[in-house]
Protein backbone atom coordinates (compact mmCIF):
# COMPACT_ATOMS: atom_id res chain seq x y z
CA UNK A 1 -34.93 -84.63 -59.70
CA UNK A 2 -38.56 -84.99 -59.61
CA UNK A 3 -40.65 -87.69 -57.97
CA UNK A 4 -40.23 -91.24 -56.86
CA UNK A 5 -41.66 -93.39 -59.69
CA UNK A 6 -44.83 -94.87 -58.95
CA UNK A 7 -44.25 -98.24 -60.06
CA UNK A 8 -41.48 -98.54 -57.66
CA UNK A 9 -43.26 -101.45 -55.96
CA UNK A 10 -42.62 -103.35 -59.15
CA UNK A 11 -39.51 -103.52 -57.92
CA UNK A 12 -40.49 -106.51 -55.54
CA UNK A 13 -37.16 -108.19 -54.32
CA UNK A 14 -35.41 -104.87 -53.13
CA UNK A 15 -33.79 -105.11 -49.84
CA UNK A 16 -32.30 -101.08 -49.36
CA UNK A 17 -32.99 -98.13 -51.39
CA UNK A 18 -30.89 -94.83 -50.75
CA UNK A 19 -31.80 -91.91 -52.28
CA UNK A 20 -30.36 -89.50 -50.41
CA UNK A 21 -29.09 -85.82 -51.09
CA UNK A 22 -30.81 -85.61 -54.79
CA UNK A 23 -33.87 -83.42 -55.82
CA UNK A 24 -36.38 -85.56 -55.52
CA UNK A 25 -39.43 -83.41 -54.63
CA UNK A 26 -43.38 -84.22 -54.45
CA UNK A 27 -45.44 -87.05 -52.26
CA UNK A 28 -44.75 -90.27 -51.67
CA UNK A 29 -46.36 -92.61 -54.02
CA UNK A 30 -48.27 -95.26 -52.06
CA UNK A 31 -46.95 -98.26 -53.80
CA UNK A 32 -44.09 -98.10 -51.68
CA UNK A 33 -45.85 -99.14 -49.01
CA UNK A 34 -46.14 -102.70 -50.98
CA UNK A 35 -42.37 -103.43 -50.98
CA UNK A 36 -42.58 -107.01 -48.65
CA UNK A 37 -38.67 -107.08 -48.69
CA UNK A 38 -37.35 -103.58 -48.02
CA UNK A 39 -35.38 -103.42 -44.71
CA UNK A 40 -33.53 -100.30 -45.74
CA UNK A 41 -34.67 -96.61 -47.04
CA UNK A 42 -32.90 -93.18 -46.74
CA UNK A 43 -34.89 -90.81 -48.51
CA UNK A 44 -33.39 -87.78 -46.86
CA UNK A 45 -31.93 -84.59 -48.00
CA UNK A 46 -34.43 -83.70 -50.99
CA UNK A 47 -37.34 -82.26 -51.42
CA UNK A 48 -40.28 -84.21 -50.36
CA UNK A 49 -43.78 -83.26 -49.49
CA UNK A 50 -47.36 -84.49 -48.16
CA UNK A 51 -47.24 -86.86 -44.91
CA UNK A 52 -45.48 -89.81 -43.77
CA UNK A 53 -48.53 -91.61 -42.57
CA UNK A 54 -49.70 -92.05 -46.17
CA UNK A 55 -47.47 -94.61 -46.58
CA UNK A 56 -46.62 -95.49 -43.46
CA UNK A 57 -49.87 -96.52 -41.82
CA UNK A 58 -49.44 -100.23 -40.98
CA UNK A 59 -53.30 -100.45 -41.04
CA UNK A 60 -53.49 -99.32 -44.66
CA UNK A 61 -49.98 -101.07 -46.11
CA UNK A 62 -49.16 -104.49 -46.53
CA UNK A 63 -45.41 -104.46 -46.78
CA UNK A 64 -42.54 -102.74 -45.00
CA UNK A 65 -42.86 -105.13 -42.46
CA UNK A 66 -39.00 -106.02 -42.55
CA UNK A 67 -38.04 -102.22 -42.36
CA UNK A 68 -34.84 -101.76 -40.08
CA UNK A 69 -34.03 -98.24 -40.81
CA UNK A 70 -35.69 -95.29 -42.07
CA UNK A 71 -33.92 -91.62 -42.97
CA UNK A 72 -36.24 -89.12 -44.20
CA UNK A 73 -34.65 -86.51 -42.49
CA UNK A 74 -34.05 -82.93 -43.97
CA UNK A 75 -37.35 -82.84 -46.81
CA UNK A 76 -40.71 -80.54 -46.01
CA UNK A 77 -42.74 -83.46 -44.83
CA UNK A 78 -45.87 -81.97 -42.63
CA UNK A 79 -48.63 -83.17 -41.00
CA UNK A 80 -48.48 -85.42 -37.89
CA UNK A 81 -48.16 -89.36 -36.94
CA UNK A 82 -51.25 -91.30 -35.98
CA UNK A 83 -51.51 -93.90 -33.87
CA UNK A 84 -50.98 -96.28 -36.68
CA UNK A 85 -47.51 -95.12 -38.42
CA UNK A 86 -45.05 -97.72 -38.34
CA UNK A 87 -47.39 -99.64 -35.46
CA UNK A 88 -46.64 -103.07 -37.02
CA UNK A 89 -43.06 -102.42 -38.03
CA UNK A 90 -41.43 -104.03 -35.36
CA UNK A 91 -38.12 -104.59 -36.66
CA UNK A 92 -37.37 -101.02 -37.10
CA UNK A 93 -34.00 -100.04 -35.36
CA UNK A 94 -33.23 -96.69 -36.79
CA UNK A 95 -35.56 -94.04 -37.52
CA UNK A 96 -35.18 -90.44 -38.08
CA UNK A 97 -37.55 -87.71 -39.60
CA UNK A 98 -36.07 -84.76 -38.13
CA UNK A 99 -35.15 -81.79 -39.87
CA UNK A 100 -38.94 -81.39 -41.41
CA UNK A 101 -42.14 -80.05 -40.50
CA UNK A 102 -44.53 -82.25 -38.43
CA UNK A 103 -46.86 -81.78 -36.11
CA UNK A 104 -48.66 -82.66 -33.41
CA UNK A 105 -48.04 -85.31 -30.50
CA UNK A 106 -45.44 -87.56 -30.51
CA UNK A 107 -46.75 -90.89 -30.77
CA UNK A 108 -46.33 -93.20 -27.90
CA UNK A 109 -46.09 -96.19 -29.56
CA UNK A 110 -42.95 -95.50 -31.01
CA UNK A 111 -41.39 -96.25 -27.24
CA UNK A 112 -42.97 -100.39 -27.13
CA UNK A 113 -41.01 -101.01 -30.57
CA UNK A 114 -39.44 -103.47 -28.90
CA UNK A 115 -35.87 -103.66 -31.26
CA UNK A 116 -35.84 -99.45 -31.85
CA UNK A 117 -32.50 -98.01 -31.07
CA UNK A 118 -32.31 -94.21 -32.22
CA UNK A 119 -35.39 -92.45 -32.57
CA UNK A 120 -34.73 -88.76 -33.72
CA UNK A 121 -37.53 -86.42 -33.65
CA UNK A 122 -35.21 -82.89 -33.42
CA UNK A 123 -36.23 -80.24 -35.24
CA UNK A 124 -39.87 -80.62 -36.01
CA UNK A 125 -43.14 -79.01 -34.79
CA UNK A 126 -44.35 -81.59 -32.22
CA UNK A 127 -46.25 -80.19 -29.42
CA UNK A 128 -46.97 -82.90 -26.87
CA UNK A 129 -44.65 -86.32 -25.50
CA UNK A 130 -46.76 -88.97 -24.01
CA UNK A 131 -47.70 -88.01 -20.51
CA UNK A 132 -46.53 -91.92 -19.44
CA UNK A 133 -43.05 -93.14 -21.26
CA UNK A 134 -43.53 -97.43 -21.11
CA UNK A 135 -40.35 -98.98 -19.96
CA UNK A 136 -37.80 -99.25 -22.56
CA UNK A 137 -34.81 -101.29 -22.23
CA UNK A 138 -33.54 -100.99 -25.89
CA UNK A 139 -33.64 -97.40 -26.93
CA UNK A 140 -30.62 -95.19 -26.48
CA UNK A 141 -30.67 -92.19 -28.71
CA UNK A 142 -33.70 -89.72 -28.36
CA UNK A 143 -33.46 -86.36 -29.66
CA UNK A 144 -36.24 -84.44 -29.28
CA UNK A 145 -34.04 -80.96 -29.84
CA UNK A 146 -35.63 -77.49 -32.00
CA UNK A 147 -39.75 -78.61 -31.48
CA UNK A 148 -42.47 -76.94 -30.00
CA UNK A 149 -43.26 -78.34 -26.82
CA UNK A 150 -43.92 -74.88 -24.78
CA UNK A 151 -45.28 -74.61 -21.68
CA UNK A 152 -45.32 -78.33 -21.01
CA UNK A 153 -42.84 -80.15 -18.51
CA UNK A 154 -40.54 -83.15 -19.01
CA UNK A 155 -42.85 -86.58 -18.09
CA UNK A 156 -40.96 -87.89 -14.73
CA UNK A 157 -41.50 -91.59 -16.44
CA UNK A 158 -38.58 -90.55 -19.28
CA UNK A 159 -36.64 -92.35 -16.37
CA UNK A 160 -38.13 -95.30 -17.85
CA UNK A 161 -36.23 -95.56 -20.99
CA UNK A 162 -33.33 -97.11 -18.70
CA UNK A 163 -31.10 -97.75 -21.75
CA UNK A 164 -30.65 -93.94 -23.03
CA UNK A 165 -26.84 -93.11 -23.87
CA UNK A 166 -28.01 -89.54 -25.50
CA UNK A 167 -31.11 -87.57 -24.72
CA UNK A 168 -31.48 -84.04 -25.81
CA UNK A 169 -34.18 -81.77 -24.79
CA UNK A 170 -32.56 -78.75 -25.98
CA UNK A 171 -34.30 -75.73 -27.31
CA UNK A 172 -37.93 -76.32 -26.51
CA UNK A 173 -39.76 -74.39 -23.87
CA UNK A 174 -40.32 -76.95 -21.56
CA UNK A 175 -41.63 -75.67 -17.74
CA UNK A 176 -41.03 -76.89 -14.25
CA UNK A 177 -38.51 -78.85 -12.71
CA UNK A 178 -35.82 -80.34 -14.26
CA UNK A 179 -36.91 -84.21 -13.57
CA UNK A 180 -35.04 -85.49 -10.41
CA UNK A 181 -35.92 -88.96 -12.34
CA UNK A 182 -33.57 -88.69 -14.86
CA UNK A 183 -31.03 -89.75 -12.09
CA UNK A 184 -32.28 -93.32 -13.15
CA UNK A 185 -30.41 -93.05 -16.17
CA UNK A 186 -27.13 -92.47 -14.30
CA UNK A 187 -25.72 -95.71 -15.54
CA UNK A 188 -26.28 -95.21 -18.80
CA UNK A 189 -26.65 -92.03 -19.99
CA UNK A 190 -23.49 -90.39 -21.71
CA UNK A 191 -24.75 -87.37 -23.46
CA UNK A 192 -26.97 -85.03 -21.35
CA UNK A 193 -28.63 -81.68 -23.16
CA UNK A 194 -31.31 -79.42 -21.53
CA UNK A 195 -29.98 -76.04 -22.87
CA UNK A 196 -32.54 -73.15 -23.65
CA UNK A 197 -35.84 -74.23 -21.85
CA UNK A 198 -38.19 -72.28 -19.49
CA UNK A 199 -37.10 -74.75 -16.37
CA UNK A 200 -38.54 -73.09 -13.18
CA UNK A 201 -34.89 -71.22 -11.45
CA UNK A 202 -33.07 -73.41 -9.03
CA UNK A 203 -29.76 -75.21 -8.33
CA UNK A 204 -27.77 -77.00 -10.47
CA UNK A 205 -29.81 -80.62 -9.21
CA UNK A 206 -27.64 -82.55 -6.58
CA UNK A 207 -28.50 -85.83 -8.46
CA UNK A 208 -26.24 -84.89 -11.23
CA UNK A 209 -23.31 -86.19 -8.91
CA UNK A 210 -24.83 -89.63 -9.96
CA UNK A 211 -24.41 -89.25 -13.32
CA UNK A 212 -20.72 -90.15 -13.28
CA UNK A 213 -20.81 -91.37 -17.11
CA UNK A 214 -21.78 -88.19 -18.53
CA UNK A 215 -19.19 -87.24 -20.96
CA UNK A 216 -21.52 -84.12 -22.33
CA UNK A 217 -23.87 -81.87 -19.92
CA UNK A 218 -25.60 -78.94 -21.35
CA UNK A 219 -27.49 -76.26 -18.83
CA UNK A 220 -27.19 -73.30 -20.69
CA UNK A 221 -29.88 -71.16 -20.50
CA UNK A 222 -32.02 -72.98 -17.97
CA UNK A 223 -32.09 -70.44 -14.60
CA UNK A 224 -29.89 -72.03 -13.06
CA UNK A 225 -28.65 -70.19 -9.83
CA UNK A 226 -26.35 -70.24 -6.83
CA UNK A 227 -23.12 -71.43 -6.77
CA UNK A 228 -20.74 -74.24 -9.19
CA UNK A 229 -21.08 -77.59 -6.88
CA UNK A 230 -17.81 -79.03 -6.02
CA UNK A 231 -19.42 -82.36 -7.10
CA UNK A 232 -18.78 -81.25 -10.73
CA UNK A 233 -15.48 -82.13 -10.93
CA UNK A 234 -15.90 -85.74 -9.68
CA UNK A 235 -17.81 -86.06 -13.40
CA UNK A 236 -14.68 -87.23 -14.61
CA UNK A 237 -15.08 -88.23 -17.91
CA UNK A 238 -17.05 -84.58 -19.22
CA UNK A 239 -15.94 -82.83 -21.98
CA UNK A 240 -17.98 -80.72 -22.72
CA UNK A 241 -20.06 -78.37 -19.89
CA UNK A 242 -21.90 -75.63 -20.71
CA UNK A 243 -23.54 -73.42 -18.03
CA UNK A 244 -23.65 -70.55 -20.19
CA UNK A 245 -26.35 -67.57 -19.66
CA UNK A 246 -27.58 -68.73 -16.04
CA UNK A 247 -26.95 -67.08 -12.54
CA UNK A 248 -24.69 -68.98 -10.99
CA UNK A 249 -22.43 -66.71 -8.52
CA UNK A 250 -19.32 -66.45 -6.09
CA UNK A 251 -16.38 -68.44 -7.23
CA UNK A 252 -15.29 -71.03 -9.96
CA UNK A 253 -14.73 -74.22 -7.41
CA UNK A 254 -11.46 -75.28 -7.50
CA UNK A 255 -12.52 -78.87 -8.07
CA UNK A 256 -13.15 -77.83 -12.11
CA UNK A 257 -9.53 -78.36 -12.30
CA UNK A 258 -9.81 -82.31 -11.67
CA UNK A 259 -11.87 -82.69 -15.11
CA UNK A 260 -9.12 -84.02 -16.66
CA UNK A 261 -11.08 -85.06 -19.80
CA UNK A 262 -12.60 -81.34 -20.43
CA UNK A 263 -12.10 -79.75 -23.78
CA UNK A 264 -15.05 -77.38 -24.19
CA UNK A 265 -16.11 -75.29 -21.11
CA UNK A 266 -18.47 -72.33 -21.57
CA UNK A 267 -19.14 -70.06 -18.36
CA UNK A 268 -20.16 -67.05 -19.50
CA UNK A 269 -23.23 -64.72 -19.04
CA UNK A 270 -22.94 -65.31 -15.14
CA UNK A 271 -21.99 -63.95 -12.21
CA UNK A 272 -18.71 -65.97 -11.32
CA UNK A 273 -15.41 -64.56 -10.03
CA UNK A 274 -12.01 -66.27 -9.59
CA UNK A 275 -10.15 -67.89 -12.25
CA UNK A 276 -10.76 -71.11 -14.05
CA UNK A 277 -8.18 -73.60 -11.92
CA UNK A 278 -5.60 -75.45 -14.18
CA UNK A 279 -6.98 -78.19 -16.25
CA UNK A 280 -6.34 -81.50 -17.94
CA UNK A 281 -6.90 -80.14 -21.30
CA UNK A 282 -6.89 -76.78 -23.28
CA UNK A 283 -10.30 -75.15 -21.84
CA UNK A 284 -11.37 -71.57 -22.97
CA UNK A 285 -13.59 -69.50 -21.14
């Protein structure tokens, strides 16, 4: 309860500092910023206030340069992320601020962190993604579920952070196409979530057929229309698919039964007719 101490720095040789799931409310004093040593910090689950880039601007603070992972996830931090936060903290691996209250655009920088491997954003107020992703070969977690990006579309280059096992895009209002580039991810790409965006109506995209990794795909609520392709059930390893609350018509495709790996399967708030064929698992409708 109450706030970090702010001789904390005096603490000079600490390596990790968890904190998590306490009361701890107020700023962040800026003497953590001086910690040379610190490669670990979960902070989340309290109460925190003020911004991140108070402490975090790598222009401003001399330590954290060893900082692998950072939790903060779950407080009532606000404000946005400059062009400076964490710019100089290349060894970060694992950070994730979602679950708070911040703003703005989402820093491209964060992408060229050359040894970041989850970077989750979900459930903030960002507005904006960098209109050009820089290749990535390292990265594969992004959520960037529950924001505010409304009226924008997807940047084609995502396709360029080649490594992604789990990207989620759910519950924004993004526009336009769904990306035919994120077919580039195909060998990759595991976990698949566009659910609940303003994507123009079409077809459930032919390039999904690619995507033969995809163990989760998530199109509910993104106008889809026409028919179930019969490419679906060469996606062997799903299990999960949700096409929940489109238009997709005429009958369930037989070839839903060769999804042997299927446990969750949500087709409701269509138009389909027919009967959901026999499956390798225990699917409900």
């Amino acid at each position: 309860m109450g706030p970090l101490p702010t001789w904390i720095d005096q603490l000079s040789s600490l390596l990790n500092i968890d904190l998590s799931f306490n009361f701890l409310t107020g700023m962040l004093p800026p003497a953590l910023g001086n910690l040379q040593d610190l490669e670990g910090l979960a902070i989340d689950n309290n109460l925190f206030t003020g911004t991140l880039d108070f402490v975090f601007d790598s222009t401003v603070v001399p330590g954290l340069r060893n900082l692998q992972q950072f939790f903060c996830e779950n407080n009532q931090f606000s404000g946005g992320l400059s062009s400076n936060f964490m710019l100089k903290m290349t060894n970060l691996a694992y950070l994730d601020v979602s679950d708070n209250k911040i703003e703005g655009p989402v820093p491209s920088h964060l992408f060229e962190l050359s040894n970041l491997l989850v970077l989750d954003l979900h459930d903030n107020n960002f507005t904006s993604l960098p209109s050009t992703f820089p290749v990535n070969d390292n990265l594969w977690l992004l959520a960037l579920q529950k924001c505010d990006f409304a009226n924008i579309e997807v940047p084609s280059t995502i396709s360029n952070l080649k490594n992604l096992t789990h990207l989620d895009l759910s519950q924004n209002r993004f526009t336009g196409e769904i990306p035919s580039t994120l077919k580039e991810l195909a060998p990759k790409l595991n976990s698949l979530f566009l659910a609940q965006n303003k994507f123009s109506p079409g077809k459930i995209p032919e390039w999904l057929q690619k995507m033969t990794m995809l163990t989760e795909l998530d199109l509910k609520s993104t106008q889809r229309t026409g028919t179930i392709p019969a490419f679906i059930g060469n996606l062997s390893q799903l299990v999960l698919l949700d096409l929940d609350n489109n238009k997709l018509t005429a009958q369930i495709p037989s070839e839903l039964g060769n999804l042997a790996s299927l446990i969750y399967l949500l087709l409701n708030r269509n138009e389909l007719t027919g009967t959901i064929p026999p499956l390798g698992s225990s699917v409900g409708k």
